[in-house]
PDB file of N, CA and C in Angstrom:
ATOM      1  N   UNK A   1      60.475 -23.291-105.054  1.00  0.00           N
ATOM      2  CA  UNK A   1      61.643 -23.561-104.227  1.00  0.00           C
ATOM      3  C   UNK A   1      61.346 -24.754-103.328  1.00  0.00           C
ATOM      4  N   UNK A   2      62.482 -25.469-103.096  1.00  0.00           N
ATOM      5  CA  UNK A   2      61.761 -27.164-102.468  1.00  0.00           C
ATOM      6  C   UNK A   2      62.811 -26.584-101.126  1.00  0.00           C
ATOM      7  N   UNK A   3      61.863 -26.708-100.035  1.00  0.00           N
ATOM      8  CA  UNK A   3      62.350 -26.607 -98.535  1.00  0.00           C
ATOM      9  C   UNK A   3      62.542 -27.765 -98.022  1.00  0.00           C
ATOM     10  N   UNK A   4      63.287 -28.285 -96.915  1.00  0.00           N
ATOM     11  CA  UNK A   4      63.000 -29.274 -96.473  1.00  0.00           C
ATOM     12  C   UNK A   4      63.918 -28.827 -95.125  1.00  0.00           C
ATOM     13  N   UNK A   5      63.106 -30.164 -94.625  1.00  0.00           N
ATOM     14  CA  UNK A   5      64.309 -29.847 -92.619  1.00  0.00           C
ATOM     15  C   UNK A   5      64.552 -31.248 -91.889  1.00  0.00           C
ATOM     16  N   UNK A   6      65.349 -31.140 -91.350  1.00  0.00           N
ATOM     17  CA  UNK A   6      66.065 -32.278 -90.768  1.00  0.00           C
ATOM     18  C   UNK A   6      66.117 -31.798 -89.215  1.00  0.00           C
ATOM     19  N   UNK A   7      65.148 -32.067 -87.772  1.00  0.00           N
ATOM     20  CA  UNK A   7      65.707 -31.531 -86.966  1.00  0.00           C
ATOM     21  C   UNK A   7      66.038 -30.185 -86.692  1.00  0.00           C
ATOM     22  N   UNK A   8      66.882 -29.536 -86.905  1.00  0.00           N
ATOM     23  CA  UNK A   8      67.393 -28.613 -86.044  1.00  0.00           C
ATOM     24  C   UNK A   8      68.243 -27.871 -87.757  1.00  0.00           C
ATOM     25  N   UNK A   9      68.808 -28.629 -88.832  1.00  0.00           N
ATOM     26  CA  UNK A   9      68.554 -28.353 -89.970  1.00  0.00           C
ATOM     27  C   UNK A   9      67.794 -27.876 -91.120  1.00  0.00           C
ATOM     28  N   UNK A  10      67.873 -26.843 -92.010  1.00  0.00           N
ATOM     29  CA  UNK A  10      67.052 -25.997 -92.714  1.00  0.00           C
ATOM     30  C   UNK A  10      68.044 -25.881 -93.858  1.00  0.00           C
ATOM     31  N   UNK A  11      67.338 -27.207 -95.362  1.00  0.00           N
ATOM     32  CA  UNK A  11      67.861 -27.333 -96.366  1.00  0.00           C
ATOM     33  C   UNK A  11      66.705 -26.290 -97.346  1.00  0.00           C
ATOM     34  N   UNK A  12      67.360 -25.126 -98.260  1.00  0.00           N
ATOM     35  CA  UNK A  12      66.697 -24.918 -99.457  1.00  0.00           C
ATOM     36  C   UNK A  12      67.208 -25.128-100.561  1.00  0.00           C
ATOM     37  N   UNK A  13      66.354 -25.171-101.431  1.00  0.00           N
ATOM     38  CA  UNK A  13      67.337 -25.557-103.066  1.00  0.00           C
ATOM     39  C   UNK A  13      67.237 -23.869-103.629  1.00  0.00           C
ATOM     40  N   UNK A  14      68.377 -23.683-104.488  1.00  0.00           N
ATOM     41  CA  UNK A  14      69.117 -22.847-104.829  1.00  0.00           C
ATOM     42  C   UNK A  14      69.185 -23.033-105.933  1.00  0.00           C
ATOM     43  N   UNK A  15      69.585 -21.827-106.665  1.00  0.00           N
ATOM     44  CA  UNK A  15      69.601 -21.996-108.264  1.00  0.00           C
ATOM     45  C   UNK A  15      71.168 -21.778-108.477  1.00  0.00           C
ATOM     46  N   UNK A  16      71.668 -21.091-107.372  1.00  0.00           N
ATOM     47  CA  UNK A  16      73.341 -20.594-107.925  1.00  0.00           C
ATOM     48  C   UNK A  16      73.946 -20.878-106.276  1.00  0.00           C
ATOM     49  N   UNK A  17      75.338 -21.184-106.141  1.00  0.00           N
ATOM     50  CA  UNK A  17      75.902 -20.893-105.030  1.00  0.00           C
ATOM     51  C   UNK A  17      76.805 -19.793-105.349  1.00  0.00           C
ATOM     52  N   UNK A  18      76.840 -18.910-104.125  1.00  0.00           N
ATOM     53  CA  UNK A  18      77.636 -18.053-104.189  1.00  0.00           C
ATOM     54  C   UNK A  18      79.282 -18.248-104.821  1.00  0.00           C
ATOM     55  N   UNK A  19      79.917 -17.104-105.374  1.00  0.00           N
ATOM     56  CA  UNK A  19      81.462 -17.296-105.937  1.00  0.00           C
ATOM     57  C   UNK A  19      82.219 -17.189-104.745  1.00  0.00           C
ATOM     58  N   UNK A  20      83.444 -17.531-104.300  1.00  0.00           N
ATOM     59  CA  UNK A  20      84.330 -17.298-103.778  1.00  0.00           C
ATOM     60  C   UNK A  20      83.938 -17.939-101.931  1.00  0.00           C
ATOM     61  N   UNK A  21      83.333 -19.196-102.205  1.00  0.00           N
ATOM     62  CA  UNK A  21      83.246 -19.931-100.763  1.00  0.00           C
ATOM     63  C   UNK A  21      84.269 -20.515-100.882  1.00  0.00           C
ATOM     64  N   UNK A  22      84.432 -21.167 -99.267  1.00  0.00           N
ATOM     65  CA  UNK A  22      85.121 -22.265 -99.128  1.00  0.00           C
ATOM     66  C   UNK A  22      85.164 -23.473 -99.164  1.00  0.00           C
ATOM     67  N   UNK A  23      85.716 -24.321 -99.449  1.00  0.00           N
ATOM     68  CA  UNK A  23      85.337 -25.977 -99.577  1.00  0.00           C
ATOM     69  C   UNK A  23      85.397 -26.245 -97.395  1.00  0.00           C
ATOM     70  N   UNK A  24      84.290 -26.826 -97.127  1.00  0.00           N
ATOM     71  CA  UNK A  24      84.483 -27.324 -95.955  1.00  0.00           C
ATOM     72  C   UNK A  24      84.983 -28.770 -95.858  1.00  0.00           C
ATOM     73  N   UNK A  25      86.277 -29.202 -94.916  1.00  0.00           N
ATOM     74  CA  UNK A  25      86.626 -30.195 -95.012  1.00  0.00           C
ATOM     75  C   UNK A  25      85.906 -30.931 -94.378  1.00  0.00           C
ATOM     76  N   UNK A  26      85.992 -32.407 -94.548  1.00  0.00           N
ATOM     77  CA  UNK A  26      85.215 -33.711 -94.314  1.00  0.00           C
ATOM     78  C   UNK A  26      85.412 -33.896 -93.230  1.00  0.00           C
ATOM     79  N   UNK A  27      84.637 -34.491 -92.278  1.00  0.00           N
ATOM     80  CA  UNK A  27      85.293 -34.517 -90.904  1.00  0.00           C
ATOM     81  C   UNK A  27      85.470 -36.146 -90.887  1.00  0.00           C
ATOM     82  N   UNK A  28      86.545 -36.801 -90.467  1.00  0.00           N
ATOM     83  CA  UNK A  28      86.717 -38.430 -90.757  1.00  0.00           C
ATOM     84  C   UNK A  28      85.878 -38.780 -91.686  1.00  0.00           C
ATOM     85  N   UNK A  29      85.868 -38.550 -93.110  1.00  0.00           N
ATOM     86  CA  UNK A  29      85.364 -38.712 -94.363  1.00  0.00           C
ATOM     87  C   UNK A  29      83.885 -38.501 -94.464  1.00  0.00           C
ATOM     88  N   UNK A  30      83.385 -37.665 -93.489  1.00  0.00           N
ATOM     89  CA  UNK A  30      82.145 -37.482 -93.809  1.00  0.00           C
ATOM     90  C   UNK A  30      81.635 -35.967 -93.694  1.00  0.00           C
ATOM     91  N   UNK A  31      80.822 -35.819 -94.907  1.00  0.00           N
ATOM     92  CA  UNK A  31      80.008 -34.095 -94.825  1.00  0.00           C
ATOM     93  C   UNK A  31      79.480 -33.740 -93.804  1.00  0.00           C
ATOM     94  N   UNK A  32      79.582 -32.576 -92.700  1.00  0.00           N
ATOM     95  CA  UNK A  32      78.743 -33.021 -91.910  1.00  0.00           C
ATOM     96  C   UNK A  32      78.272 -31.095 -91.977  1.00  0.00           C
ATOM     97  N   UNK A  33      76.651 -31.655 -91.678  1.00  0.00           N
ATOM     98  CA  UNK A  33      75.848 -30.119 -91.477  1.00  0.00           C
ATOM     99  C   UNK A  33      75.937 -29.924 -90.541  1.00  0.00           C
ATOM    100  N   UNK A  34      75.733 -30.434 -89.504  1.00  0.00           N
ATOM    101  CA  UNK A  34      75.570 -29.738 -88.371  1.00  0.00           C
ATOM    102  C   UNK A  34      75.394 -31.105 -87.476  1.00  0.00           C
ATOM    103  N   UNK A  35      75.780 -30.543 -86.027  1.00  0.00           N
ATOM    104  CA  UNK A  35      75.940 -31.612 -85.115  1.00  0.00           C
ATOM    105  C   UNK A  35      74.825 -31.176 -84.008  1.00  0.00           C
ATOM    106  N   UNK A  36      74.078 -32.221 -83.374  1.00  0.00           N
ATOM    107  CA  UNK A  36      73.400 -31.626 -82.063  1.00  0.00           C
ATOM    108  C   UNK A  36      73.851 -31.336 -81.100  1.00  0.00           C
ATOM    109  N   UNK A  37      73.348 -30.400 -80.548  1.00  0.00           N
ATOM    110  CA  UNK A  37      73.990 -30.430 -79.434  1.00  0.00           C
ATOM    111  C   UNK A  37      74.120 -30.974 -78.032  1.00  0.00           C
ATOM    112  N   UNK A  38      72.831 -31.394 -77.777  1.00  0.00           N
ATOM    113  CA  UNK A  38      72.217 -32.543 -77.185  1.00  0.00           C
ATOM    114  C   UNK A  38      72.818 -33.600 -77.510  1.00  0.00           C
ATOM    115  N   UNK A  39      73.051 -34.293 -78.271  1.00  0.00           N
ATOM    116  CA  UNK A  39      72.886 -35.542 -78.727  1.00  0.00           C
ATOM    117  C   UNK A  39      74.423 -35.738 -79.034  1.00  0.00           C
ATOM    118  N   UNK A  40      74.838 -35.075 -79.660  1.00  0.00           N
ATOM    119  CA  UNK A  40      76.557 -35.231 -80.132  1.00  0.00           C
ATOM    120  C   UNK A  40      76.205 -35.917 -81.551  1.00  0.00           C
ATOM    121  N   UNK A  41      74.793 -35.988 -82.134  1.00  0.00           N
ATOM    122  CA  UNK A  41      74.889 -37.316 -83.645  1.00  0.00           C
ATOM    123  C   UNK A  41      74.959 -36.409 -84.188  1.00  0.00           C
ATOM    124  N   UNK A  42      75.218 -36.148 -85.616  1.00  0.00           N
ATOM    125  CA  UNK A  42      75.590 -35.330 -86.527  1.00  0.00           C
ATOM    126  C   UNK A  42      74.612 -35.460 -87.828  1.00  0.00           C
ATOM    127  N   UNK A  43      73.709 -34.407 -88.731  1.00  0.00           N
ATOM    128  CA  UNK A  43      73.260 -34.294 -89.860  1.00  0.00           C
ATOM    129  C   UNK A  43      74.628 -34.946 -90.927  1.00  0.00           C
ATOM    130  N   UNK A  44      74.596 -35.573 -91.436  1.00  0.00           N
ATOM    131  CA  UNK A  44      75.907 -35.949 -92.231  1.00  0.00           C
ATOM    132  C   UNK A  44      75.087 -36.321 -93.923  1.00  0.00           C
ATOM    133  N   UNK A  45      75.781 -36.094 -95.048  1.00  0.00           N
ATOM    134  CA  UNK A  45      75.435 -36.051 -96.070  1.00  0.00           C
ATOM    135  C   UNK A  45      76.305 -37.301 -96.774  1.00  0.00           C
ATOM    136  N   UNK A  46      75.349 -38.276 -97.737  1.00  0.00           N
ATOM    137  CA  UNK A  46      76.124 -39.591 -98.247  1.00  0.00           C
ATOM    138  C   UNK A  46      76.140 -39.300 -99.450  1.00  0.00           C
ATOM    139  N   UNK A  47      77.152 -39.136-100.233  1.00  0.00           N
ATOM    140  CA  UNK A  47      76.945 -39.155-102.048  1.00  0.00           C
ATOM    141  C   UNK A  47      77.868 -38.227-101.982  1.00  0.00           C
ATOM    142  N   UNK A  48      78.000 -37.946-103.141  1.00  0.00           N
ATOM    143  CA  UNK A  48      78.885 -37.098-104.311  1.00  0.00           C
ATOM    144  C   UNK A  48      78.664 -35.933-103.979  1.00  0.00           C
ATOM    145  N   UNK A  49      78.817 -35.262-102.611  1.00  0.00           N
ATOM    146  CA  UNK A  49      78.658 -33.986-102.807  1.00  0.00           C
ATOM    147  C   UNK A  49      79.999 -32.661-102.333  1.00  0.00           C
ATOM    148  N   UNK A  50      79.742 -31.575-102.367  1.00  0.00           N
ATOM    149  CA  UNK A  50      80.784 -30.174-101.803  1.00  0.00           C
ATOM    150  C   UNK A  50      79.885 -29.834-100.534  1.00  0.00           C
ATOM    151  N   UNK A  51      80.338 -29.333 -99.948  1.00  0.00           N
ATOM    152  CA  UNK A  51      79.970 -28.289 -98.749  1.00  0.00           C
ATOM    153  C   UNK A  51      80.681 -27.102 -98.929  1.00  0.00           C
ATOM    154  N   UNK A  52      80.160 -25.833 -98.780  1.00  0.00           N
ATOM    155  CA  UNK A  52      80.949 -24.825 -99.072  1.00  0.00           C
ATOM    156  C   UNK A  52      80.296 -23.193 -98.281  1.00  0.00           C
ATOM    157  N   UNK A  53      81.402 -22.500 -97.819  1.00  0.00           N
ATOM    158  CA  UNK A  53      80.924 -21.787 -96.688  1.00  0.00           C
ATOM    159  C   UNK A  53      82.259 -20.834 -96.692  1.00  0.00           C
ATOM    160  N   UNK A  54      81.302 -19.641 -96.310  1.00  0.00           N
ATOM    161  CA  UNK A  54      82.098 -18.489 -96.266  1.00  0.00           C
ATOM    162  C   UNK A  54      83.249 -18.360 -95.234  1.00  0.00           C
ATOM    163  N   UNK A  55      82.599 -19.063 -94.090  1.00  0.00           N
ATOM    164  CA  UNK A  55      83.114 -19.016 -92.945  1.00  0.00           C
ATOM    165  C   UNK A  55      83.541 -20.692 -92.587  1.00  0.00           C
ATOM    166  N   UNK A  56      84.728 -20.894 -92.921  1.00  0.00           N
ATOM    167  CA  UNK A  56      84.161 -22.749 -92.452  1.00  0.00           C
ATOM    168  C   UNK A  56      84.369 -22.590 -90.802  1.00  0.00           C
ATOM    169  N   UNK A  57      84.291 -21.723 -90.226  1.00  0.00           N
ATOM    170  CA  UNK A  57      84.080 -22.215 -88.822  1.00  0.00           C
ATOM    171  C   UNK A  57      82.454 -22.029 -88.637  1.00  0.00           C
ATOM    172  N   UNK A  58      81.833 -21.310 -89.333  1.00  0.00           N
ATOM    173  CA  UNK A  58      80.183 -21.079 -89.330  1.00  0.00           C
ATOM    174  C   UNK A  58      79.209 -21.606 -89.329  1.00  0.00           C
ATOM    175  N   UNK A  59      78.633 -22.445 -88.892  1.00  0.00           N
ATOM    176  CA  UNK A  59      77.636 -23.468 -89.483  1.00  0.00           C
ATOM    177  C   UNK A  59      76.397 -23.486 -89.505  1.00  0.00           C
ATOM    178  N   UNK A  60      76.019 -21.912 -89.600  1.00  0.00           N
ATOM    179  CA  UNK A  60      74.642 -21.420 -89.829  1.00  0.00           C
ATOM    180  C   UNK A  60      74.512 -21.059 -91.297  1.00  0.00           C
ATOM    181  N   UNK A  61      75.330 -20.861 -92.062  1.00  0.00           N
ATOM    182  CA  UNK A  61      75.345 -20.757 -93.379  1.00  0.00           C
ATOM    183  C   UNK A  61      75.921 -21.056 -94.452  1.00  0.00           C
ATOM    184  N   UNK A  62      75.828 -22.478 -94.892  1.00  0.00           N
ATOM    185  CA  UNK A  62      76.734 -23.430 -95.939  1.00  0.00           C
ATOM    186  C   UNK A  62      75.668 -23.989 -97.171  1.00  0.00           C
ATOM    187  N   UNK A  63      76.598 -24.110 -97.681  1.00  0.00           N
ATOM    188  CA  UNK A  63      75.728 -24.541 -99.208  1.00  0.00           C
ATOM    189  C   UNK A  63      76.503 -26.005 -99.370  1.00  0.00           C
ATOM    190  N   UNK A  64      75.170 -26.329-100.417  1.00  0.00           N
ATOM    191  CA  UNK A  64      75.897 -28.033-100.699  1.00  0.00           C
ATOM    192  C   UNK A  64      75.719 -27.869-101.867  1.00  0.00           C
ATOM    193  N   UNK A  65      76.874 -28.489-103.038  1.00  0.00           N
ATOM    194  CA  UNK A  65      76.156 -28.941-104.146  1.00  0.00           C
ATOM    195  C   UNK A  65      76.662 -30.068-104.297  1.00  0.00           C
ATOM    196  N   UNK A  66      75.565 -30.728-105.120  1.00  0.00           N
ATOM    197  CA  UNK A  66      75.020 -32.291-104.961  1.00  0.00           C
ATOM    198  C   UNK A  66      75.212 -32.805-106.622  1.00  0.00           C
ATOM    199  N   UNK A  67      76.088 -33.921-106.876  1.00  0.00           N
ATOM    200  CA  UNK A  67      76.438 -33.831-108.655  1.00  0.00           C
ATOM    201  C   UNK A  67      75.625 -35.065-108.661  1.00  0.00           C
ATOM    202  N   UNK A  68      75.011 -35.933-107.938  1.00  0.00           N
ATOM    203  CA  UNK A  68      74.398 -37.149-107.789  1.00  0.00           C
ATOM    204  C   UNK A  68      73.269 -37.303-106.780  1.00  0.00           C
ATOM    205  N   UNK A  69      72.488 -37.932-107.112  1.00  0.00           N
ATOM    206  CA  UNK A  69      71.733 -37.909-105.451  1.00  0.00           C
ATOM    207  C   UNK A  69      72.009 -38.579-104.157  1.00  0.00           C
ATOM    208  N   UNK A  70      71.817 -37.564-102.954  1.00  0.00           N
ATOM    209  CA  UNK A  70      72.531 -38.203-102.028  1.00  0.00           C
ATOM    210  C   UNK A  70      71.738 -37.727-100.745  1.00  0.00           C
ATOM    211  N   UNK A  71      72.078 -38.714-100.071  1.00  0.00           N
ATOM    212  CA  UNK A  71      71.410 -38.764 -98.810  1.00  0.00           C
ATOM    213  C   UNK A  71      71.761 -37.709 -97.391  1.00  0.00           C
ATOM    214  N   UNK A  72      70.920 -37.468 -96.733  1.00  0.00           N
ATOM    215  CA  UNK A  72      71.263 -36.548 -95.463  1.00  0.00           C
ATOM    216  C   UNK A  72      70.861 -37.996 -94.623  1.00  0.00           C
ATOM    217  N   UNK A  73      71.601 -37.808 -93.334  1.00  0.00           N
ATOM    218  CA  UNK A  73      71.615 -39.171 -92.846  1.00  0.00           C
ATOM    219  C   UNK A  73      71.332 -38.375 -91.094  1.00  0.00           C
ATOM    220  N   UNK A  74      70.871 -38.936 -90.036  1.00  0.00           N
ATOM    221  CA  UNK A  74      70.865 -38.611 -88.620  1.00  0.00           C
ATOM    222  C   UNK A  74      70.310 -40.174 -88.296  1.00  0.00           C
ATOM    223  N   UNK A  75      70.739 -39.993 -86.805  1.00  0.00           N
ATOM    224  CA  UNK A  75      70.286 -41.232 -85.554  1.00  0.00           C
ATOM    225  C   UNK A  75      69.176 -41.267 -85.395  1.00  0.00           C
ATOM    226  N   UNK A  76      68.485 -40.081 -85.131  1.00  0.00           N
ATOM    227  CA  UNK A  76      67.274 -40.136 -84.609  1.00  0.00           C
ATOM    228  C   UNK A  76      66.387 -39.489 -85.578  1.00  0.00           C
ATOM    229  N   UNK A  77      66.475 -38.772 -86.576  1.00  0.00           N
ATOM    230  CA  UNK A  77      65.422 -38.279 -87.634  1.00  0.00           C
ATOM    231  C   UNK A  77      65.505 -39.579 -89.135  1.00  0.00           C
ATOM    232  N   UNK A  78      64.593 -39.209 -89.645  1.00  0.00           N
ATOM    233  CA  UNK A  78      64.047 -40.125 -90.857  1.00  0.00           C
ATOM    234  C   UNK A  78      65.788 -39.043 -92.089  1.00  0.00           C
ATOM    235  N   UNK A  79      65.597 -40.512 -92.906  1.00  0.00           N
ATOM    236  CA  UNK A  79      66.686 -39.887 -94.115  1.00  0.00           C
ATOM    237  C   UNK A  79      65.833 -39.225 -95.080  1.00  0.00           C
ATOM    238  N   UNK A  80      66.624 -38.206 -95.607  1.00  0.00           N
ATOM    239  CA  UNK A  80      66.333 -37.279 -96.171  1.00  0.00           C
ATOM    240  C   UNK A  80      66.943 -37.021 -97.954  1.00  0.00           C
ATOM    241  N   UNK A  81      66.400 -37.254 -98.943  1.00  0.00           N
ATOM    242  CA  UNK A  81      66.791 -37.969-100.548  1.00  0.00           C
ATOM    243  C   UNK A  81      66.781 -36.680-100.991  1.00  0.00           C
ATOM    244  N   UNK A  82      68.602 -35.933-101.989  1.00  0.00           N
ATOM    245  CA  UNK A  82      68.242 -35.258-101.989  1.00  0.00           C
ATOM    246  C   UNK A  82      68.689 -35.103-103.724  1.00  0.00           C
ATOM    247  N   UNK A  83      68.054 -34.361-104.645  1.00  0.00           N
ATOM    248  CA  UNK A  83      68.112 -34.601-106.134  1.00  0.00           C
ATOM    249  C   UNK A  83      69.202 -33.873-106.303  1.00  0.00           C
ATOM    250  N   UNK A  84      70.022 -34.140-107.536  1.00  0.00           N
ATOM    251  CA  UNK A  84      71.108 -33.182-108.209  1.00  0.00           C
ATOM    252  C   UNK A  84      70.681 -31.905-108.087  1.00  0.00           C
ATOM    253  N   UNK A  85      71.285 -30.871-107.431  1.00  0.00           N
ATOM    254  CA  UNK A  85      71.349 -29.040-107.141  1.00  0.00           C
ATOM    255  C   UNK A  85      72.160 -28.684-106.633  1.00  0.00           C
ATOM    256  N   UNK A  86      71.619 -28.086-106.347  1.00  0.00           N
ATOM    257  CA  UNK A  86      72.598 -26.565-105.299  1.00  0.00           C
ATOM    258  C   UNK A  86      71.380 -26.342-104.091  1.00  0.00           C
ATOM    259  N   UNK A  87      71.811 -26.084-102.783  1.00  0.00           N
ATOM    260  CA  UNK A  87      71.146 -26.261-101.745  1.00  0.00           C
ATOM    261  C   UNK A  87      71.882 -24.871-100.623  1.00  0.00           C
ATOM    262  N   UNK A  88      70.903 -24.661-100.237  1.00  0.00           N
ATOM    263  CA  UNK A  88      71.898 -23.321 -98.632  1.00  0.00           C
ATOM    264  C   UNK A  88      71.172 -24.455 -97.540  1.00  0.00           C
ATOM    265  N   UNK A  89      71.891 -24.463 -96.637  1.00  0.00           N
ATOM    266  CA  UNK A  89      72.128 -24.796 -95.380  1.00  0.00           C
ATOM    267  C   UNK A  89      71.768 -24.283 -94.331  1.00  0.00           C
ATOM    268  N   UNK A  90      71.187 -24.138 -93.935  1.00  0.00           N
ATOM    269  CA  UNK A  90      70.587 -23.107 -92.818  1.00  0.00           C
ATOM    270  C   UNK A  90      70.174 -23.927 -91.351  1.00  0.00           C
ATOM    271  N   UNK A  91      70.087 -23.362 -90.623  1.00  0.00           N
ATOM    272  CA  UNK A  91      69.545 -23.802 -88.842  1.00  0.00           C
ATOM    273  C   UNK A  91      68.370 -23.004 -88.366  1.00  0.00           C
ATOM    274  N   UNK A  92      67.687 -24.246 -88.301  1.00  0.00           N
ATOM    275  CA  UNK A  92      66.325 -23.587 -88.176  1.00  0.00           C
ATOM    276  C   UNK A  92      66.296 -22.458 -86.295  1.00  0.00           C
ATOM    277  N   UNK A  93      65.507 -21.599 -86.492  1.00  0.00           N
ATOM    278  CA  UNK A  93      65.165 -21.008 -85.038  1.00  0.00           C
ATOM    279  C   UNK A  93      63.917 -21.175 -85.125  1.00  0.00           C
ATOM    280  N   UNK A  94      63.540 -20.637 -83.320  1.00  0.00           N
ATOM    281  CA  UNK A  94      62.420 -20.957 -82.838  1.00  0.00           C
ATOM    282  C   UNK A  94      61.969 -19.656 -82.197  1.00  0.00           C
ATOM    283  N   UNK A  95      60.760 -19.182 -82.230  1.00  0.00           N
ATOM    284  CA  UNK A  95      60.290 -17.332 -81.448  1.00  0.00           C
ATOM    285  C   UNK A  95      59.767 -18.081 -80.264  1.00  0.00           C
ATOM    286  N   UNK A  96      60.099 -17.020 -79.005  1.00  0.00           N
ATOM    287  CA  UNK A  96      59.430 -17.466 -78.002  1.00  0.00           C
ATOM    288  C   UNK A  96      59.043 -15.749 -77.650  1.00  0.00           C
ATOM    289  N   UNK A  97      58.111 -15.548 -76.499  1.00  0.00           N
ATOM    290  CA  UNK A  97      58.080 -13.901 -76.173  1.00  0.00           C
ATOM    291  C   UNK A  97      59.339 -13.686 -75.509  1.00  0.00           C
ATOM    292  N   UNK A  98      60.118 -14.331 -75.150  1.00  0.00           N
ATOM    293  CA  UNK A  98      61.670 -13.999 -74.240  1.00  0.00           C
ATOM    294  C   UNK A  98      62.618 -14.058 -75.430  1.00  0.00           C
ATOM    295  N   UNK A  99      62.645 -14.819 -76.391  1.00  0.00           N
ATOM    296  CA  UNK A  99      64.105 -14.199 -77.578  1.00  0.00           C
ATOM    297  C   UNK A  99      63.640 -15.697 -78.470  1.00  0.00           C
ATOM    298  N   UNK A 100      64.748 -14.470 -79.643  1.00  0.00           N
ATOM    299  CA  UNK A 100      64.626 -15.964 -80.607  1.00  0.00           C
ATOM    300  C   UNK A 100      66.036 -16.558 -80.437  1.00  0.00           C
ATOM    301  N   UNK A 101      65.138 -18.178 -80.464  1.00  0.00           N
ATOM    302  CA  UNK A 101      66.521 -19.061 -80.342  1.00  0.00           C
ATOM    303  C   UNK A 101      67.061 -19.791 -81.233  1.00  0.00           C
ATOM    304  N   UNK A 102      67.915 -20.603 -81.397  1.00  0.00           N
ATOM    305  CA  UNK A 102      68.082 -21.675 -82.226  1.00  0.00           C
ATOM    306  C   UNK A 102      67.924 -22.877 -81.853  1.00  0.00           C
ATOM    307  N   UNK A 103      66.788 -23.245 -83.202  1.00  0.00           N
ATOM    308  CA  UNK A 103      66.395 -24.992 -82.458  1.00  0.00           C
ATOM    309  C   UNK A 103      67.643 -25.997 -81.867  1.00  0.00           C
ATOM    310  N   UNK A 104      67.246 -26.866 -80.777  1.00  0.00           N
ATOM    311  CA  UNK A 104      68.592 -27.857 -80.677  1.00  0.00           C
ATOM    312  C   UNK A 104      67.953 -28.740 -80.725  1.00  0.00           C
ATOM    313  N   UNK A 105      68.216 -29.761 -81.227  1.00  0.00           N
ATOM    314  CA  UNK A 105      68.479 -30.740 -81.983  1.00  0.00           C
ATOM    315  C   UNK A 105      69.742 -32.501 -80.983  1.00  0.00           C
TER     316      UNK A 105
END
């Protein structure tokens, strides 16, 4: 299984996406994973791809599939190349002894 992370982002590759998601719409023509919250820049995806999510208001759990290779793009992190698949979407957390959080980014 090929992991990878972007920030505050947590890409895995997938063999199947789930049936019966939703297409998430583009936000001003672009995919976007997830936004910081700090920062306001956005994980955004370049190429030929779907976003798709049970919940499109959710953005702890979305899948991408990718018919070409295409890029994950941010301001401040390195780009991220990603091969023809199927991918889940995830947000990374962090353990502390007081609670677990979610990384921000």
């Amino acid at each position: 299984m090929t992991i990878m992370r972007q920030g505050d982002v947590l890409i895995l590759q997938v063999d199947e996406i789930p049936e019966d998601l939703k297409k998430v719409p583009r936000d001003n023509g672009r995919v976007i994973l997830a936004y910081g919250e700090v920062t306001g820049y956005a994980h955004a995806v370049l190429g030929d791809v779907e976003l798709l999510a049970a919940d499109i208001a959710d953005m702890n759990e979305r899948f991408l599939r990718v018919e070409q290779e295409a890029q994950i793009v941010h301001e401040e992190h390195g780009t991220i190349t990603l091969p023809p698949g199927n991918y889940r979407i995830g947000r990374q957390v962090e353990y502390t002894p007081e609670e677990i959080r979610r990384v921000a980014d």
